[in-house]
C-alpha atoms as a PDB file:
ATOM      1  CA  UNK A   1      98.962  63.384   2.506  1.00  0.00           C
ATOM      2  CA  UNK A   2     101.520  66.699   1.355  1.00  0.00           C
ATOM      3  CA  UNK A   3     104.838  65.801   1.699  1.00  0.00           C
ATOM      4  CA  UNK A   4     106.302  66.530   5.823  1.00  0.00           C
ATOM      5  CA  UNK A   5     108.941  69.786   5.528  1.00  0.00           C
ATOM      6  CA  UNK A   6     111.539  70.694   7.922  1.00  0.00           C
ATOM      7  CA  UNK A   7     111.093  73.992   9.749  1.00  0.00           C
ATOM      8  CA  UNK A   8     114.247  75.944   7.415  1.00  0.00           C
ATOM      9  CA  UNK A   9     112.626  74.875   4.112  1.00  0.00           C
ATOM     10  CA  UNK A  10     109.762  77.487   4.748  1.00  0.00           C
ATOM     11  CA  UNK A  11     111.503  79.516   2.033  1.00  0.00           C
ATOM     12  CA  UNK A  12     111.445  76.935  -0.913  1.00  0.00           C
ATOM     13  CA  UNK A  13     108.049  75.514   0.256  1.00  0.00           C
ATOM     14  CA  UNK A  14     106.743  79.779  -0.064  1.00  0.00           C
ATOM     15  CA  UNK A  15     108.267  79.388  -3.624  1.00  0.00           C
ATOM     16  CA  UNK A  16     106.684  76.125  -4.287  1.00  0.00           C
ATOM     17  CA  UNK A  17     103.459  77.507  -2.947  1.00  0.00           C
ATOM     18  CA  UNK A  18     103.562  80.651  -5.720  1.00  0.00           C
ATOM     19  CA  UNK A  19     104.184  78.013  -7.917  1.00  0.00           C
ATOM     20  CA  UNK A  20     101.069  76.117  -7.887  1.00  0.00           C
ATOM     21  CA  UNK A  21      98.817  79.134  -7.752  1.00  0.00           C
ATOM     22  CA  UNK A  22     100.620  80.565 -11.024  1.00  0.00           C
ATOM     23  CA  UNK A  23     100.287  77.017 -12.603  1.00  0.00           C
ATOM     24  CA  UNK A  24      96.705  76.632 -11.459  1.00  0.00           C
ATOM     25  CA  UNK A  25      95.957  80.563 -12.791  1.00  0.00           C
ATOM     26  CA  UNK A  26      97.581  79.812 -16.129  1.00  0.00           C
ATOM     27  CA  UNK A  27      95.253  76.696 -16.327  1.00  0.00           C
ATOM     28  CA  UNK A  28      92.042  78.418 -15.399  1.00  0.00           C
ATOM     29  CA  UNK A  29      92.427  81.653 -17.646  1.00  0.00           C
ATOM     30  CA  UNK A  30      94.320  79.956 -20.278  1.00  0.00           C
ATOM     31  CA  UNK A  31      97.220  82.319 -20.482  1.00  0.00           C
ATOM     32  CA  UNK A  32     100.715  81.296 -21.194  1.00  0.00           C
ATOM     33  CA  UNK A  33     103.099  82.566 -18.175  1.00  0.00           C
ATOM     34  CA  UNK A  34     105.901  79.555 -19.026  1.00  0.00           C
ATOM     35  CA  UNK A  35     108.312  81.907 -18.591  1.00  0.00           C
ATOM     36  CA  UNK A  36     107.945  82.717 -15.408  1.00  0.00           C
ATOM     37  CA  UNK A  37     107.078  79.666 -14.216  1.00  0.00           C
ATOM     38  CA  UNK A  38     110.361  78.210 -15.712  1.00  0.00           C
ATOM     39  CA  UNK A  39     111.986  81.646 -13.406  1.00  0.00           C
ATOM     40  CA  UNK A  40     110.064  80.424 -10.475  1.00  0.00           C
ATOM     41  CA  UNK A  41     111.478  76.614 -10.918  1.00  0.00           C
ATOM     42  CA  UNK A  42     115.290  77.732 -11.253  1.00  0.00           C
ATOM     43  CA  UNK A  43     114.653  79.872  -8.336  1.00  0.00           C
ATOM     44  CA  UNK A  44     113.605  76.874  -6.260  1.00  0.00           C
ATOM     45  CA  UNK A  45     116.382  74.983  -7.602  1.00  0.00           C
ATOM     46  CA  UNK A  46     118.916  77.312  -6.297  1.00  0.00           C
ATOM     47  CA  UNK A  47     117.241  78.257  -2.957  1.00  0.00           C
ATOM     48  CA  UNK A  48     117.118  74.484  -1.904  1.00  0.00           C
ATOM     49  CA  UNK A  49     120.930  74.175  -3.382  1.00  0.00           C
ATOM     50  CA  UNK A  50     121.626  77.157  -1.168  1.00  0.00           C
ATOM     51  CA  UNK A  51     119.870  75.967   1.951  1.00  0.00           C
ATOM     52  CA  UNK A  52     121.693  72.707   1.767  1.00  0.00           C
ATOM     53  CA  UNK A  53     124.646  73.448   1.226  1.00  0.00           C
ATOM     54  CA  UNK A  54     124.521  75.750   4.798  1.00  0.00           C
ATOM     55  CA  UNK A  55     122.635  73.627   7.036  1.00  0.00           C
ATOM     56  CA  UNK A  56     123.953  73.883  10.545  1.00  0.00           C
ATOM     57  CA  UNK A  57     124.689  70.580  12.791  1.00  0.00           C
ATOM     58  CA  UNK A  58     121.486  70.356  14.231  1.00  0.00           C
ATOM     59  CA  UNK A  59     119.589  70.844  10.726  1.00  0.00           C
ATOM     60  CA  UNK A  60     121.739  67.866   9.690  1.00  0.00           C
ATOM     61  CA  UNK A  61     119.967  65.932  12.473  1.00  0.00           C
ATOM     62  CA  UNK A  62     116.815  66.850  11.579  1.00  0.00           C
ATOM     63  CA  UNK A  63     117.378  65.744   7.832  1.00  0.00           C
ATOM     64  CA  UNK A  64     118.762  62.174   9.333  1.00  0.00           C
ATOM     65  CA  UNK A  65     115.455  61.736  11.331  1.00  0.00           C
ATOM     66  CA  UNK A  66     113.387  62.590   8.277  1.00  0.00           C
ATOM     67  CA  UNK A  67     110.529  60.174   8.141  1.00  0.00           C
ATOM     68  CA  UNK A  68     110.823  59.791   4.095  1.00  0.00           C
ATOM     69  CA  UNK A  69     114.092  59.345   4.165  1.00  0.00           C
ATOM     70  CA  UNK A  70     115.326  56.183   2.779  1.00  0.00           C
ATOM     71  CA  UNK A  71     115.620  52.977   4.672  1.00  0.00           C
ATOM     72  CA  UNK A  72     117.889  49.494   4.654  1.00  0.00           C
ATOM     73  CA  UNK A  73     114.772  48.248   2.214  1.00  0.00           C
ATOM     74  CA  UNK A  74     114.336  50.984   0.406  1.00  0.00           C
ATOM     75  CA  UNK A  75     118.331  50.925  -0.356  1.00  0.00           C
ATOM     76  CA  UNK A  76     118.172  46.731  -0.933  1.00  0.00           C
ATOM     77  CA  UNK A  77     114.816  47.670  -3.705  1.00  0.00           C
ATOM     78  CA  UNK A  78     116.965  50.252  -5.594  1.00  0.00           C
ATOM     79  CA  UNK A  79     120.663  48.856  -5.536  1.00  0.00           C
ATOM     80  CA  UNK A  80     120.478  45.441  -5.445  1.00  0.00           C
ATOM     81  CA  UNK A  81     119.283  42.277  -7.350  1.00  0.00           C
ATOM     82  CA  UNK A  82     118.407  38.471  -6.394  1.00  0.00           C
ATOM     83  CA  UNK A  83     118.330  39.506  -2.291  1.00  0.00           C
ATOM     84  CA  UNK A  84     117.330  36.681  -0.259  1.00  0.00           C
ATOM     85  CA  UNK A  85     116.593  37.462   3.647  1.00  0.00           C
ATOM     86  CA  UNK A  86     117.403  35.385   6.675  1.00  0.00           C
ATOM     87  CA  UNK A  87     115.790  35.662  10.103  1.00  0.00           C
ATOM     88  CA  UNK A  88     115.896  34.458  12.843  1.00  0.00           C
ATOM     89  CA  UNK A  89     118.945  34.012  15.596  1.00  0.00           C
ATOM     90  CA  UNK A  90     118.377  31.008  16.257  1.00  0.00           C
ATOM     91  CA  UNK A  91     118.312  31.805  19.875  1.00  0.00           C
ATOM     92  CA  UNK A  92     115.459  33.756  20.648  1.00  0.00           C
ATOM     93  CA  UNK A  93     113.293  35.421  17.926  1.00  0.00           C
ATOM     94  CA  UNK A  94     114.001  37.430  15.038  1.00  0.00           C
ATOM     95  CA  UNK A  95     114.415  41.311  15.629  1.00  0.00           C
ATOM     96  CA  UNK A  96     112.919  43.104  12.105  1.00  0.00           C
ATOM     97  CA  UNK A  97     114.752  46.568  13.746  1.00  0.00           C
ATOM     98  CA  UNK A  98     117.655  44.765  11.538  1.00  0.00           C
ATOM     99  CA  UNK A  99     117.373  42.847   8.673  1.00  0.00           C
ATOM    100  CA  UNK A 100     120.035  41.007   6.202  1.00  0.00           C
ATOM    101  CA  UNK A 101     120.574  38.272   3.960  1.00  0.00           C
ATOM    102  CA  UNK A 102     122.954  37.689   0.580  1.00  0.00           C
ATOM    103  CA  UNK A 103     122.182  39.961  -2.480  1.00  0.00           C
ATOM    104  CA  UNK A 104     123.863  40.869  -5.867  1.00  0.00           C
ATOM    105  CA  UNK A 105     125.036  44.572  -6.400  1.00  0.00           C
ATOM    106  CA  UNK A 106     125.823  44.581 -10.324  1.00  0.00           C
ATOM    107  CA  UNK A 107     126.741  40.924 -10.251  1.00  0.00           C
ATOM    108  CA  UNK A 108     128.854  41.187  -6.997  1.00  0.00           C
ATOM    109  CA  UNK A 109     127.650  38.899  -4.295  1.00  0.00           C
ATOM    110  CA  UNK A 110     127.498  40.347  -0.722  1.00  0.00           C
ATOM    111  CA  UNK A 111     125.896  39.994   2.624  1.00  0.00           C
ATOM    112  CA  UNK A 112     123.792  43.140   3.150  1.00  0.00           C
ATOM    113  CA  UNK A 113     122.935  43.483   7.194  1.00  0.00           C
ATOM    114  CA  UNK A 114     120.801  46.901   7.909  1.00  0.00           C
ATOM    115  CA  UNK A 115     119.005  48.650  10.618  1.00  0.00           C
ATOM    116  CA  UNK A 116     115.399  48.722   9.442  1.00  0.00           C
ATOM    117  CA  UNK A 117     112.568  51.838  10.620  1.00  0.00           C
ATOM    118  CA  UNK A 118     108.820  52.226   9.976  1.00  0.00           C
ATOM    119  CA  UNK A 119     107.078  54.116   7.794  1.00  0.00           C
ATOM    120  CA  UNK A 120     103.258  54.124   9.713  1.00  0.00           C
ATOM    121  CA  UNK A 121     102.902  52.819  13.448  1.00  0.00           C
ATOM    122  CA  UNK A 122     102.290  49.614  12.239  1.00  0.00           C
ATOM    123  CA  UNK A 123     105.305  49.089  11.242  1.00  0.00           C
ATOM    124  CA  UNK A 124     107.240  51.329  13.335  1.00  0.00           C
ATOM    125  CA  UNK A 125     105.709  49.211  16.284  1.00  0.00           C
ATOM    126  CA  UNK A 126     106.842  45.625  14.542  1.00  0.00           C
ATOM    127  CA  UNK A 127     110.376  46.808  13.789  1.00  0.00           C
ATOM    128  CA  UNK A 128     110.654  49.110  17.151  1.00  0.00           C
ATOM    129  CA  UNK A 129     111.496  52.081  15.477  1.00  0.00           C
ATOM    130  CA  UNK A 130     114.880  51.050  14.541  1.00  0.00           C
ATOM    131  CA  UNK A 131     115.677  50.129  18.067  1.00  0.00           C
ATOM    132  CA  UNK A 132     117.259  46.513  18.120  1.00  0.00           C
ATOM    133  CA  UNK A 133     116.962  44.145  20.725  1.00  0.00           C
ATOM    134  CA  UNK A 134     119.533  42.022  21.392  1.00  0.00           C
ATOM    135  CA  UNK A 135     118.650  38.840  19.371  1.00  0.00           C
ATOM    136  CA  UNK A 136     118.777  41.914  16.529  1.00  0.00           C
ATOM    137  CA  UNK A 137     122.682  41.600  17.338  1.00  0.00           C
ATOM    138  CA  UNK A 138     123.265  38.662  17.484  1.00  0.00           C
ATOM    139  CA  UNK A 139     121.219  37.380  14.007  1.00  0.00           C
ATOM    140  CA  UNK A 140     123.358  40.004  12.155  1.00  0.00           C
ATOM    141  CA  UNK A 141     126.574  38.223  13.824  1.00  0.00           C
ATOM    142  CA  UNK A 142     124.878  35.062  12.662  1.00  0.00           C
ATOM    143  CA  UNK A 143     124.773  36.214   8.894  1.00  0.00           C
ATOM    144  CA  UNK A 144     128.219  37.928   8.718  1.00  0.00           C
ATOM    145  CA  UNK A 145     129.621  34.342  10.007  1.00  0.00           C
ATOM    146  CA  UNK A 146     128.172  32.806   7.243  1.00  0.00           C
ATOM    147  CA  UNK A 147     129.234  35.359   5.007  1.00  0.00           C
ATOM    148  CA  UNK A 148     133.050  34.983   5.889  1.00  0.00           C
ATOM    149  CA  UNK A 149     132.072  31.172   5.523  1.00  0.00           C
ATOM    150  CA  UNK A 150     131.809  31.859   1.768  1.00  0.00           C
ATOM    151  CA  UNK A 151     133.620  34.567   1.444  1.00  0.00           C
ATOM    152  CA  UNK A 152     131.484  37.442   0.525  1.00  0.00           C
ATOM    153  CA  UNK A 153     131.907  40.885   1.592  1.00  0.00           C
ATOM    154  CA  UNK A 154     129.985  42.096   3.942  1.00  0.00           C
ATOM    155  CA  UNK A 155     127.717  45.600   3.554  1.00  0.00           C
ATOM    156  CA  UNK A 156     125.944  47.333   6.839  1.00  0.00           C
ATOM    157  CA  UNK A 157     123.933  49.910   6.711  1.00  0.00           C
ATOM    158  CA  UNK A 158     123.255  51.890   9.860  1.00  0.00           C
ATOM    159  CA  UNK A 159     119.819  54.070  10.449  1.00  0.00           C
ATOM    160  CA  UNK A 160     119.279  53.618  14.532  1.00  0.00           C
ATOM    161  CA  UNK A 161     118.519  56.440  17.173  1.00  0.00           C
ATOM    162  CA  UNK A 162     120.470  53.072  19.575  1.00  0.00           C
ATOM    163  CA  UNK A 163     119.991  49.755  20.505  1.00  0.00           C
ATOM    164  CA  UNK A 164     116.486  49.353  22.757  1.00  0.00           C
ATOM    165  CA  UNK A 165     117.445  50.234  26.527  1.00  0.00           C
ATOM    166  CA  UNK A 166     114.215  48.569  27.761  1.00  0.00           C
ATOM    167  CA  UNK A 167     113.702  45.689  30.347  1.00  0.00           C
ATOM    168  CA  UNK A 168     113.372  43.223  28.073  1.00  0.00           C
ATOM    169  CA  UNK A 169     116.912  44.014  26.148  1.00  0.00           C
ATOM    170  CA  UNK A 170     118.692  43.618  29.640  1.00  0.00           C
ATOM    171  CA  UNK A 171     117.311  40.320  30.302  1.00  0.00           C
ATOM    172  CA  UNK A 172     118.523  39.038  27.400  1.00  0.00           C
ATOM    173  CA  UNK A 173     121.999  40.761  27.353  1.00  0.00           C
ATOM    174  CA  UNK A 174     122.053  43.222  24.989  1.00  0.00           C
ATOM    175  CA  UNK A 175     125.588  44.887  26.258  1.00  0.00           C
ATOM    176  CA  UNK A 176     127.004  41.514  25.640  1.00  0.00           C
ATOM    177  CA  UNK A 177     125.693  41.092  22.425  1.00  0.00           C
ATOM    178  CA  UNK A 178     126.571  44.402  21.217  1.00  0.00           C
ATOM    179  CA  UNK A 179     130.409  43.849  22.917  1.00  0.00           C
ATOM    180  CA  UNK A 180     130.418  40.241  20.778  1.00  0.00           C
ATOM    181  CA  UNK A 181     129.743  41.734  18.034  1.00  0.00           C
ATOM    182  CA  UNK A 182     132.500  43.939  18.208  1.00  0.00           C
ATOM    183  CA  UNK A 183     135.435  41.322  19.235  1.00  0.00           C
ATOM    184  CA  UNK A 184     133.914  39.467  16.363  1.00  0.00           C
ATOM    185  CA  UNK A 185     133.305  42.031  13.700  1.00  0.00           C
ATOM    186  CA  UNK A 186     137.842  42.130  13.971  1.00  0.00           C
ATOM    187  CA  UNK A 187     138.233  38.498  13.479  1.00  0.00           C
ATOM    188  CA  UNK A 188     136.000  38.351  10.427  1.00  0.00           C
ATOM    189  CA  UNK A 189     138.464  37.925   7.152  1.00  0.00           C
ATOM    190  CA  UNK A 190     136.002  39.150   3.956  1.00  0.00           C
ATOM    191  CA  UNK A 191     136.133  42.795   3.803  1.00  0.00           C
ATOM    192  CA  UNK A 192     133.345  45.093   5.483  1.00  0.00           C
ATOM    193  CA  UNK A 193     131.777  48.545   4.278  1.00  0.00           C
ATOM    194  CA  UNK A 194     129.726  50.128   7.025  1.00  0.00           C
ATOM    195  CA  UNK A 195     127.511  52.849   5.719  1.00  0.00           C
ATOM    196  CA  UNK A 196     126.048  55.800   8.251  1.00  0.00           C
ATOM    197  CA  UNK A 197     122.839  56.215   6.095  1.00  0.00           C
ATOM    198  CA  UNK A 198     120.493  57.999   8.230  1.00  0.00           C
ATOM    199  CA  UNK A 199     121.191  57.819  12.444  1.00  0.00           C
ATOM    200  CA  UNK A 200     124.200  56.486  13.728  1.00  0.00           C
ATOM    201  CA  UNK A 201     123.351  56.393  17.648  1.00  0.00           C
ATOM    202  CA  UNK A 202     125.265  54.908  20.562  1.00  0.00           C
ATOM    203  CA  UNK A 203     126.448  51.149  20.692  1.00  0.00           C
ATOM    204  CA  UNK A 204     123.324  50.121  18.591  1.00  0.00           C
ATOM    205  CA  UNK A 205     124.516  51.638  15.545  1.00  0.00           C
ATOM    206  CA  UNK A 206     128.304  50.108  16.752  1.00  0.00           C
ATOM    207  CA  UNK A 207     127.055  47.099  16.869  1.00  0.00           C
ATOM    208  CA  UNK A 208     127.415  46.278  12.851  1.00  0.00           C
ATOM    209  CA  UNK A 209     129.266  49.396  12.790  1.00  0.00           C
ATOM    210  CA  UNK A 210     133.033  47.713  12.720  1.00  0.00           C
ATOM    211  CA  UNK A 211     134.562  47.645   9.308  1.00  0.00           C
ATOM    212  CA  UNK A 212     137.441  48.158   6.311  1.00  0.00           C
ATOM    213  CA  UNK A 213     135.626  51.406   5.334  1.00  0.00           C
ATOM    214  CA  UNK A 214     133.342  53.828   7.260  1.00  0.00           C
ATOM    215  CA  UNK A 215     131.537  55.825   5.591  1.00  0.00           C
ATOM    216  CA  UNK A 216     128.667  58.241   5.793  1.00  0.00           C
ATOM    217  CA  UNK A 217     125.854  60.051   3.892  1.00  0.00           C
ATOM    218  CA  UNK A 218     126.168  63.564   3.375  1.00  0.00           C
ATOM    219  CA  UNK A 219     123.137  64.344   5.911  1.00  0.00           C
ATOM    220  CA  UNK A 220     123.539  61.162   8.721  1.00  0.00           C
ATOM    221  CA  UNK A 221     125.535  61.570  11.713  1.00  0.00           C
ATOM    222  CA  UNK A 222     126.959  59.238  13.719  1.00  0.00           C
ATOM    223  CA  UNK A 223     127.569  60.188  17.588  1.00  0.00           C
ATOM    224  CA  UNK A 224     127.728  58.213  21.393  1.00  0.00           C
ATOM    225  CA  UNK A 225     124.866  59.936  22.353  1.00  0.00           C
ATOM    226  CA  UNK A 226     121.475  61.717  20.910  1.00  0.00           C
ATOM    227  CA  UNK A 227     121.816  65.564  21.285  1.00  0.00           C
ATOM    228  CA  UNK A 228     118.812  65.576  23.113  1.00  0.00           C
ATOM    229  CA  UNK A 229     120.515  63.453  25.787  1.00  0.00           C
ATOM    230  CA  UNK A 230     123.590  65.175  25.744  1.00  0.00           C
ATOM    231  CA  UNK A 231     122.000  68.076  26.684  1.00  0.00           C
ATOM    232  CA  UNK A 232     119.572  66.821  29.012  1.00  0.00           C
ATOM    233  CA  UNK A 233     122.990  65.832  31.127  1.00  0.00           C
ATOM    234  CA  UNK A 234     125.079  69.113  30.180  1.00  0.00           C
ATOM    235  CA  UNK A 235     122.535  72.010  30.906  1.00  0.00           C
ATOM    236  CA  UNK A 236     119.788  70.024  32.477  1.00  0.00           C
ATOM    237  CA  UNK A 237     117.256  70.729  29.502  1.00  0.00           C
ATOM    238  CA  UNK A 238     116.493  68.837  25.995  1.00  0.00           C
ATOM    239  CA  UNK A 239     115.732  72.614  24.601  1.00  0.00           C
ATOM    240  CA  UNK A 240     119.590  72.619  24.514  1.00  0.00           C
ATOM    241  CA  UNK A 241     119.704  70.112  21.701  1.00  0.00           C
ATOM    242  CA  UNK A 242     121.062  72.445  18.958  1.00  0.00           C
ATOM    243  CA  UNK A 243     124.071  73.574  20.768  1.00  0.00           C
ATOM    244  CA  UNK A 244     124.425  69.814  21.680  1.00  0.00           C
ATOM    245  CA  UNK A 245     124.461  69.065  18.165  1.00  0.00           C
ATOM    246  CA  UNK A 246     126.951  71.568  17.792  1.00  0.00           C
ATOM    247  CA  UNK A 247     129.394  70.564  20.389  1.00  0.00           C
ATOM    248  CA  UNK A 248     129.488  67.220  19.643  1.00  0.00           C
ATOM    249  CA  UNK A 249     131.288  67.069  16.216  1.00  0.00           C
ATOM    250  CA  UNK A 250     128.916  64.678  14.765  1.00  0.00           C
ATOM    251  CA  UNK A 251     128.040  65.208  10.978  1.00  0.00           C
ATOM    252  CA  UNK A 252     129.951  64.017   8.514  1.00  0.00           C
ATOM    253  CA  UNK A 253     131.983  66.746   7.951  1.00  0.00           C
ATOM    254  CA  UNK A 254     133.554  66.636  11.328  1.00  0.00           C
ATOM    255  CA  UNK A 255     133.757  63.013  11.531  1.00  0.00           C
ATOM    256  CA  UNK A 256     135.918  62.923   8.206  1.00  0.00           C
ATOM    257  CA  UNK A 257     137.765  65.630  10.195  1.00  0.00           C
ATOM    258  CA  UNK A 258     138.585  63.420  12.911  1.00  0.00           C
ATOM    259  CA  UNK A 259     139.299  60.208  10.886  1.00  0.00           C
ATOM    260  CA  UNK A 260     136.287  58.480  12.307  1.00  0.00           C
ATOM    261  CA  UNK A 261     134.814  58.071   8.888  1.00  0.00           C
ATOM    262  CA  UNK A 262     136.761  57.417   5.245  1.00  0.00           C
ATOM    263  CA  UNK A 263     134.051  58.906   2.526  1.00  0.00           C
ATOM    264  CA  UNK A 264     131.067  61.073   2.183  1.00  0.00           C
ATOM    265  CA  UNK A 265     128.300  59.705   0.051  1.00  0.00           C
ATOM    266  CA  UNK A 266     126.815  62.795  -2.104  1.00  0.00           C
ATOM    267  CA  UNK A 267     123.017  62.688  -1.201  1.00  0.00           C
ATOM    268  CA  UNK A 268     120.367  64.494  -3.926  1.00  0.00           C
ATOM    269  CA  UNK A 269     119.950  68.409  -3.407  1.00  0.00           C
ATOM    270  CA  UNK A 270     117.127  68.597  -1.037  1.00  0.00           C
ATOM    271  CA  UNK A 271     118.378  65.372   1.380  1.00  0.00           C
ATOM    272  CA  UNK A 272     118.068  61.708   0.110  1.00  0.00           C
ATOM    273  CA  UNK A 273     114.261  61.257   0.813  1.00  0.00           C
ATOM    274  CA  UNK A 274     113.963  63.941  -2.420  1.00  0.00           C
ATOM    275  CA  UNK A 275     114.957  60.701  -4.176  1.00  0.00           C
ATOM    276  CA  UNK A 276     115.629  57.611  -3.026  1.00  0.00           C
ATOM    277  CA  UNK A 277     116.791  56.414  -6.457  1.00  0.00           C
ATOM    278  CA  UNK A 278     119.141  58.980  -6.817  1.00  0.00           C
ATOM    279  CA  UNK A 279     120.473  57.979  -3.295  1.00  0.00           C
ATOM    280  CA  UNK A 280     120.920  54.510  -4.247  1.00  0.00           C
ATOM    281  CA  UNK A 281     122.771  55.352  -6.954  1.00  0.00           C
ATOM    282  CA  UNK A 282     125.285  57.321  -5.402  1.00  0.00           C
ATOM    283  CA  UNK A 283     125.609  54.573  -2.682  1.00  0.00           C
ATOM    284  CA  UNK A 284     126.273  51.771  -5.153  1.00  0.00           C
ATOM    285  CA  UNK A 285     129.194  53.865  -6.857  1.00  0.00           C
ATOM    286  CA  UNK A 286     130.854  54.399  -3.680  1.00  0.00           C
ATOM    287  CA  UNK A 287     130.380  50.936  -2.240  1.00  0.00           C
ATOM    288  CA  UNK A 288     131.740  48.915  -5.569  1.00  0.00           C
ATOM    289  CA  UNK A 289     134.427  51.097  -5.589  1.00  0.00           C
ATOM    290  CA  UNK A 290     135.603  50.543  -2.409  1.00  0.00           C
ATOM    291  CA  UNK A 291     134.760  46.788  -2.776  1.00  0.00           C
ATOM    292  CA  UNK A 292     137.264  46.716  -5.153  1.00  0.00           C
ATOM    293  CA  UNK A 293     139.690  48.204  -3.557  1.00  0.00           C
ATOM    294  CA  UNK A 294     139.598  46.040  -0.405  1.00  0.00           C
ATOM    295  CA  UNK A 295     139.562  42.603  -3.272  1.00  0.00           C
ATOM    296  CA  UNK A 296     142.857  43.415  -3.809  1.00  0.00           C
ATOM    297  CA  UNK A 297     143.883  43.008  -0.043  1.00  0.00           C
ATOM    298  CA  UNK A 298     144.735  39.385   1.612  1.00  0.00           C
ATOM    299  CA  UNK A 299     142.785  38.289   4.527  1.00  0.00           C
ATOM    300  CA  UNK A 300     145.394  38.979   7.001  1.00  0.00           C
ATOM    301  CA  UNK A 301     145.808  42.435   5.522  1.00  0.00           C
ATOM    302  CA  UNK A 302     142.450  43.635   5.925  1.00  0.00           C
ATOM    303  CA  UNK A 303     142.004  42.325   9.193  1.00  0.00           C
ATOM    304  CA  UNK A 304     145.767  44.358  10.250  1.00  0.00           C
ATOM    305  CA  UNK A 305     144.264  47.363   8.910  1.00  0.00           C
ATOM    306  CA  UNK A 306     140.811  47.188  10.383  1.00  0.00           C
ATOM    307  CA  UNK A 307     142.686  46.718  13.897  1.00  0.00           C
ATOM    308  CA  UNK A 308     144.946  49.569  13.701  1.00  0.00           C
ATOM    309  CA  UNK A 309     142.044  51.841  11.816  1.00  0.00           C
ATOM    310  CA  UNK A 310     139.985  50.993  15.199  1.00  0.00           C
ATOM    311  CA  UNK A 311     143.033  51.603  17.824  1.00  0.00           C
ATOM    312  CA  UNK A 312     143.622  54.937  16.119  1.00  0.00           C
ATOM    313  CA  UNK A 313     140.381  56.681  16.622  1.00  0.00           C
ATOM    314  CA  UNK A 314     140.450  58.841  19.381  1.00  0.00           C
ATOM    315  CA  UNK A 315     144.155  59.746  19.507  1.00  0.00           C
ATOM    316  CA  UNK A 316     144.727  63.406  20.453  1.00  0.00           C
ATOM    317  CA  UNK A 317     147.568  65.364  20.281  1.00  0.00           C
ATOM    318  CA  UNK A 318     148.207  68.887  21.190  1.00  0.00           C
END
């Protein structure tokens, strides 16, 4: 299957294209064109740099959604060691749209909680396309209470479009679960580093989304509401979705802007699913570093500061 591209890469994919028909022609006729092939290969290079380093708000959003793009797993695989899951809520059933369980990240023990997508219907369909139910919640609750019980920090990783809005989530509570989750999240005394690695959408990515550090990859966003449905409400047509995007202040430039997020993680040139290694490597940098600086704060500190980071957001002045 060739590998899906995003409507603005047409230009690197053209280059890419000339690519393989001057490999291909230097195989067949046996003639040495290295040169220019080596031209053609920096010239990719720096059109892709270029390209992403000027994506607009909506491009951003398309990046997020990217179906290659790396998940919670894929993350867990590449940055951690020893992980042993837990399911279940004990309740009702356990939710694979967000999965968790203790791991090692070089020798430091934490609690990793994530959302979890699909990569084929399959298993799009058995984790509900990132979409938690409410037993979701409330399992990833049950983990982060047992890992305050032991005192390991706590790592949640955040890749939903929102929480399911279906039938079956209102039967079973899911605005309470979500609104536990929050009171809870504030009482918790390890420290918490919530990452925005792909989608960050509504009160299902806020539901594990309370923490000592926010931060975000370089091509997630993190908003109330999907473009789509912001401007299905503001000018009565999904079309509008770019100038949603816009509007809303949403990547994670603007959301360091407006101190709703503390760090960017650098993704690889060309997005994160160009290399999912790379991306877990720039990940684990920024999350030991920050583990270590929260190490260094008591209990009662980091549960002050998470408070007053929280009551701040949203403060305008003029």
């Amino acid at each position: 299957m060739p590998p899906i591209t995003l409507p603005f890469e047409k230009p690197v994919i053209d280059l890419e294209s000339k690519l393989h028909e001057l490999e291909s022609f230097s195989k067949d006729q046996d003639i040495d064109v290295s040169h220019e092939i080596d031209r053609i290969k920096e010239k990719i290079a720096a059109t892709r740099a270029q390209i992403y380093s000027n994506l607009s708000s909506w491009q951003k959003i398309q990046v997020a959604r990217h179906p290659e793009r790396p998940y919670t797993m894929d993350y867990i695989e590449n940055m951690t060691t020893d992980f042993v899951e837990i399911h279940g809520d004990r309740i009702h059933a356990d939710d694979r749209a967000i999965i968790g369980g203790f791991a090692k990240i070089d020798g430091q023990k934490v609690m990793i909680i994530g959302s979890q997508k699909g990569r084929d219907t399959k298993s799009n369909l058995e984790c509900n396309f990132g979409c938690a139910y409410p037993e979701g919640y409330r399992k990833a609750l049950r983990l982060m209470k047992l890992a305050d019980k032991f005192n390991v920090p706590i790592i949640t990783l955040i890749d939903t479009p929102g929480a399911f809005p279906g039938l079956e989530s209102e039967e079973r509570h899911i605005a309470e679960a979500i609104a536990v989750n929050l009171r809870e999240m504030f009482n918790l005394r390890v420290p918490i580093i919530v990452t925005i690695i792909g989608e960050g959408g509504s009160g299902g990515a806020l539901g594990i989304g309370i923490g000592d550090r926010v931060l975000i990859f370089e091509h997630a966003y993190y908003s109330v509401i999907s473009p789509e449905g912001c401007a299905a409400i503001l000018f009565k047509d999904r079309a509008f979705a770019d100038r949603s995007a816009e509007a809303l202040k949403i990547t994670a430039k603007h959301l360091i802007e407006n101190k709703l997020a503390d760090e960017i993680v650098p993704e690889p040139k060309g997005g994160a699913h160009t290399n999912h290694k790379a991306a877990a490597a720039n990940l684990k940098t920024v999350l030991l570093r920050n583990l270590e600086e929260l190490k260094q704060l008591s209990a009662d500190e980091l549960m002050s500061a998470r408070y007053d980071k929280f009551r701040a957001m949203g403060v305008i002045e003029e």
